[in-house]
Protein backbone atom coordinates (compact mmCIF):
# COMPACT_ATOMS: atom_id res chain seq x y z
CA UNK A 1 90.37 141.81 65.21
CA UNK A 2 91.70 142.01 68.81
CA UNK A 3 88.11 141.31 70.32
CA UNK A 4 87.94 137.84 68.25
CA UNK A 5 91.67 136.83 69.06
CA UNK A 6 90.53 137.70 72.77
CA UNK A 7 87.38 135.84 72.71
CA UNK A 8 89.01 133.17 70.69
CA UNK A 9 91.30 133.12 74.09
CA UNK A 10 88.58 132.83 76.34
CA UNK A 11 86.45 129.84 74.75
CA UNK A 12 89.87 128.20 74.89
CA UNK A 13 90.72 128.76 78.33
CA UNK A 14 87.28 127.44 79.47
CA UNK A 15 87.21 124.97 77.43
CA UNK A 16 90.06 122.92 78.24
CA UNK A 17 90.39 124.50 82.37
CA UNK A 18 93.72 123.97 83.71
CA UNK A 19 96.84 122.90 81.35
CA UNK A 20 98.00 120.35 84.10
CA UNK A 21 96.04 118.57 86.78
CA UNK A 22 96.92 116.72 89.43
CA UNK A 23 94.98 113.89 90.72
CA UNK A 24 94.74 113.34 94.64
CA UNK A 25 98.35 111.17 95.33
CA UNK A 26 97.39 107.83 96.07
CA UNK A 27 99.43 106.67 99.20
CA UNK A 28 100.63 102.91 100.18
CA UNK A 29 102.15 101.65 103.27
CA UNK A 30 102.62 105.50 104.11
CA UNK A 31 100.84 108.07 106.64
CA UNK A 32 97.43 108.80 104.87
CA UNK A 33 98.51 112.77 105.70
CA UNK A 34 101.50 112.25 102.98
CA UNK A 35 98.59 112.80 100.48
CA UNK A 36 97.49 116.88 101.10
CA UNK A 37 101.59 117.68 101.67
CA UNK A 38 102.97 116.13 98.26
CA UNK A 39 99.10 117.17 96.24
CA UNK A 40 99.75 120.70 97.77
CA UNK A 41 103.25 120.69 97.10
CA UNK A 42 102.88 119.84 93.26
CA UNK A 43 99.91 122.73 92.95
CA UNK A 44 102.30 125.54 95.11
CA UNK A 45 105.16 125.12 93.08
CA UNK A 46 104.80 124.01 89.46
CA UNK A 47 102.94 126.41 86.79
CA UNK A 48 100.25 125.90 85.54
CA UNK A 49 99.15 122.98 88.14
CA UNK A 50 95.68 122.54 89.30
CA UNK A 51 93.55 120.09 91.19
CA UNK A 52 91.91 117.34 88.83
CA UNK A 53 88.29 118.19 88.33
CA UNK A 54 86.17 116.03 86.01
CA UNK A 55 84.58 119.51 85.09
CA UNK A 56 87.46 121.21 83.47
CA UNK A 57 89.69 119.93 80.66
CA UNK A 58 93.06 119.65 81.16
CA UNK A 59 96.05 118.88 78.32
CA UNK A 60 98.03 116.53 80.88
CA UNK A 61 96.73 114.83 84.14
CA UNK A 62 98.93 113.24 86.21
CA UNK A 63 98.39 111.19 88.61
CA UNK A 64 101.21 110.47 91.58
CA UNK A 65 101.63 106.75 93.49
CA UNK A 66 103.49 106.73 96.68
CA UNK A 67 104.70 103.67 98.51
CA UNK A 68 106.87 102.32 100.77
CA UNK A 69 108.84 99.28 101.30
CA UNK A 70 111.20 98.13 103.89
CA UNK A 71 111.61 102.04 104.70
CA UNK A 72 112.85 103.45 101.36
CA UNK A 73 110.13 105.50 98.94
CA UNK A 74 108.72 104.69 95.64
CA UNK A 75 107.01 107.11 94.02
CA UNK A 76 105.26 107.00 90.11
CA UNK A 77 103.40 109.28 88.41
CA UNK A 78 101.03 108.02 85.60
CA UNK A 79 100.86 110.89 82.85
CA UNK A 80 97.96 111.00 80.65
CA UNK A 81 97.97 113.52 77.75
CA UNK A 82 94.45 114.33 75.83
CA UNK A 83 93.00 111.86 78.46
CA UNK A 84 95.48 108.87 77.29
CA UNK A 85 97.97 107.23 79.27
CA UNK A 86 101.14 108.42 77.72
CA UNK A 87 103.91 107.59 80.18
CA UNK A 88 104.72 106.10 83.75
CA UNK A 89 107.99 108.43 85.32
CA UNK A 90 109.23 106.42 88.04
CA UNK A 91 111.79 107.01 91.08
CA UNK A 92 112.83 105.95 94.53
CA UNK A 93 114.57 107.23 97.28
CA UNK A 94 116.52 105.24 100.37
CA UNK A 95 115.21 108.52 102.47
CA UNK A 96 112.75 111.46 102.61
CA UNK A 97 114.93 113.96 102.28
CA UNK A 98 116.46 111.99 99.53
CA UNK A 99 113.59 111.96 98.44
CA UNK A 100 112.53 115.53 98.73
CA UNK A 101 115.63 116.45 96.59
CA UNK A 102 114.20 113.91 93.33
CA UNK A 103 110.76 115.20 93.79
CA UNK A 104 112.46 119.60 93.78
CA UNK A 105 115.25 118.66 91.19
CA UNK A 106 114.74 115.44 89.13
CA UNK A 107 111.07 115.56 88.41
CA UNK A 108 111.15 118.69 86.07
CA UNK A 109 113.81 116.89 84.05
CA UNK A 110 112.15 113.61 83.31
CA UNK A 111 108.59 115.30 82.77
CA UNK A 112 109.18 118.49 80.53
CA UNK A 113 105.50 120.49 80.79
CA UNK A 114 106.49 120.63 84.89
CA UNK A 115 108.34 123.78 84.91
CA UNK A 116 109.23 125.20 88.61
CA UNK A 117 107.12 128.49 89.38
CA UNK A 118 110.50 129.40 91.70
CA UNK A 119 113.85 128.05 92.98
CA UNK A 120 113.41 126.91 96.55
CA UNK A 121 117.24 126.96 98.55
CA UNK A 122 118.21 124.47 100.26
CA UNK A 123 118.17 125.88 104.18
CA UNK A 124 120.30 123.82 106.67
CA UNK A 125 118.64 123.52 110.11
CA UNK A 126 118.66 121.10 113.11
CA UNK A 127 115.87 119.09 114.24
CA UNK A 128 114.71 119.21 117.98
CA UNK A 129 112.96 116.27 119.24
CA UNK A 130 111.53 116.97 122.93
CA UNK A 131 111.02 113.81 124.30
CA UNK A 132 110.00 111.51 127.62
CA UNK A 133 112.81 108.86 126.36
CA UNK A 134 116.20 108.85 127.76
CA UNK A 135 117.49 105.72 125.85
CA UNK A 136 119.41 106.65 122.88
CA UNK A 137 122.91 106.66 120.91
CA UNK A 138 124.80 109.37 119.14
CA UNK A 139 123.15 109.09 116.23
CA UNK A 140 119.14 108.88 115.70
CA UNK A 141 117.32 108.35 112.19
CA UNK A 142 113.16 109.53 112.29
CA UNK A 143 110.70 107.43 111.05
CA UNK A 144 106.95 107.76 110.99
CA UNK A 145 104.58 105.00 112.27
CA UNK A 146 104.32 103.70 108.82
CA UNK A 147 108.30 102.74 109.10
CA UNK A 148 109.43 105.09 106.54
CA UNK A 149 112.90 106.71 107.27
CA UNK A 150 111.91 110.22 106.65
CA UNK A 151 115.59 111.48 107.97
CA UNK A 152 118.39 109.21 107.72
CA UNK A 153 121.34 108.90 111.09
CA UNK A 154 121.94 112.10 112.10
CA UNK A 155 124.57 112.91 115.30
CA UNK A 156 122.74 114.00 118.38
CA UNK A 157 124.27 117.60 119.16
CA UNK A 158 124.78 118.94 122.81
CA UNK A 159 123.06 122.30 122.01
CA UNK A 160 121.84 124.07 119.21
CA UNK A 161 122.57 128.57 118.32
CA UNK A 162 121.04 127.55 114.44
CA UNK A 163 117.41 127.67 113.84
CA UNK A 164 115.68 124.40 114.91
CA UNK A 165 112.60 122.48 113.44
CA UNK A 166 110.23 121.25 116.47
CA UNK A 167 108.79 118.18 117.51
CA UNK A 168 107.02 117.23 120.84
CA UNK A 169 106.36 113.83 122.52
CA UNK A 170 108.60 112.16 120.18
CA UNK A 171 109.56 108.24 121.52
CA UNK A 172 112.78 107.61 120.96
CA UNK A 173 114.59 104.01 121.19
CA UNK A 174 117.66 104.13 120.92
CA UNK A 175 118.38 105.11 117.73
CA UNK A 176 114.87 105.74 116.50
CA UNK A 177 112.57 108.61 116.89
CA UNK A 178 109.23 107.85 116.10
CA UNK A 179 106.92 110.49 115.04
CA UNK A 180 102.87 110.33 114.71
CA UNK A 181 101.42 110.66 111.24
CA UNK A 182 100.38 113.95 111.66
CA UNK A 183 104.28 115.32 112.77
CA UNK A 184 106.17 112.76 110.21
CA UNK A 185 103.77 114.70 107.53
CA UNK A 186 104.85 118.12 108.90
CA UNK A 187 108.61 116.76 108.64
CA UNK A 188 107.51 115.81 105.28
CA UNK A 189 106.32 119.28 104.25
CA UNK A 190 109.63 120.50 105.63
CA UNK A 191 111.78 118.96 103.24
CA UNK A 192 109.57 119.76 100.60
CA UNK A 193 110.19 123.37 101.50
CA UNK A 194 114.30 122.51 101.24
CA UNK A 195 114.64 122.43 104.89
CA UNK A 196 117.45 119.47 105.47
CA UNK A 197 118.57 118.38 108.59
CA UNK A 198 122.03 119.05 110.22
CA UNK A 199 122.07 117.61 113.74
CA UNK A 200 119.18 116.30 116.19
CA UNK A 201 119.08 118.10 119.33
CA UNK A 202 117.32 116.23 121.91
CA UNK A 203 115.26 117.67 125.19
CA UNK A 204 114.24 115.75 127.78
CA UNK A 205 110.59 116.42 129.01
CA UNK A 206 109.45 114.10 131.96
C-alpha cells in the first residue's frame, strides 16, 4: 500500500512540476537589471517558488509588472491558477525601500499560496557613496538612471563606526546621487535583503 501512495506521489509531482512559478518580471521605465534581483528574490525566499517553464505544470503562475512613473514604483502581479487568469494584486510605493518593505511584508497577505520560507530582519546600515562631486546639501536622495528614487533624503553624516553599504563613482548634484543600472540594482537587492538606510556618508575621490 505504501509503494502505490508513493508512486501515486511521484506521477503527481512530475506531473504538475513546481506548485508556483514565476514568470521573468517584466520591467518599464526601470533599469533592465531590476528583472534577475526581484525574479531571484521571489524564487530565494517564498516556498515552493520556481522559474516558469512551459515544460512543467505548475498550480499558480504569476507573473510580476514593474514600472515607474515620475520616480515612485508600481508593481502588479497577474496570477493565473490552472493556467487562468484569476487575479491582478496591485501596489505602489513613493520609494524603493518603501517599496522593499510591501514586496517582504504586504505581498504574503494579499496573495495567500506565497508563504515566506524565513523572516528576513530589518538591518540598519549607512550608505557610502565615494564620489568625484563636491556639490551637495545635507541631505541626498539616490536614484538610478531610470529616475527612480530608490532611497528617499537621507542626512549626509560626518563619519560613519556602523557597517556601511558601498558605492563607487557615484555623481552627485546637489542633492542627488546618481547610480548606474548595474549599482542602483545592487542597492535594489539590498533592500530586498532588509538592509535600510540610516545616513549617507560621502568620500571624496578626485
Amino acid at each position: 500500500m505504501k509503494k502505490v501512495f508513493l508512486l501515486f506521489f511521484v506521477l503527481v509531482f512530475y506531473s504538475y512540476g513546481q506548485e508556483i512559478a514565476i514568470k521573468t518580471p517584466v520591467i518599464r521605465n526601470l533599469p533592465d537589471n531590476y528583472k534577475k534581483v526581484f525574479l531571484d528574490f521571489f524564487i530565494k525566499n517564498f516556498d515552493g517558488v520556481q522559474k516558469y517553464s512551459p515544460d512543467k505544470k505548475a498550480k499558480y503562475i504569476i507573473r510580476p509588472y514593474i514600472s515607474s512613473i515620475a520616480g515612485s514604483y508600481n508593481l502588479c502581479i497577474d496570477i493565473f491558477k490552472d493556467q487562468k487568469l484569476a487575479h491582478i494584486v496591485c501596489i505602489s510605493a513613493e520609494n524603493g525601500e518603501q517599496l522593499a518593505d510591501k514586496v517582504i511584508f504586504l505581498l504574503p497577505q494579499k496573495i495567500n499560496f506565497l508563504h515566506p520560507k524565513k523572516e528576513i530582519p530589518v538591518k540598519k546600515v549607512n550608505l557610502q557613496l565615494i564620489t568625484p562631486s563636491d556639490n551637495y546639501g545635507e541631505e541626498i536622495k539616490v536614484v538610478s538612471h531610470n529616475g527612480d528614487t530608490i532611497v528617499d533624503y537621507k542626512k549626509v553624516i560626518p563619519s560613519s563606526t556602523e557597517p556601511t553599504l558601498n558605492f563607487n563613482k557615484v555623481i552627485i548634484n546637489i542633492d542627488t546621487a546618481l547610480l548606474d543600472n548595474k549599482q542602483a540594482a545592487k542597492l535594489m537587492e539590498y533592500l530586498l535583503k532588509g538592509y535600510r538606510i540610516k545616513g549617507i556618508l560621502i568620500i571624496k575621490n578626485e
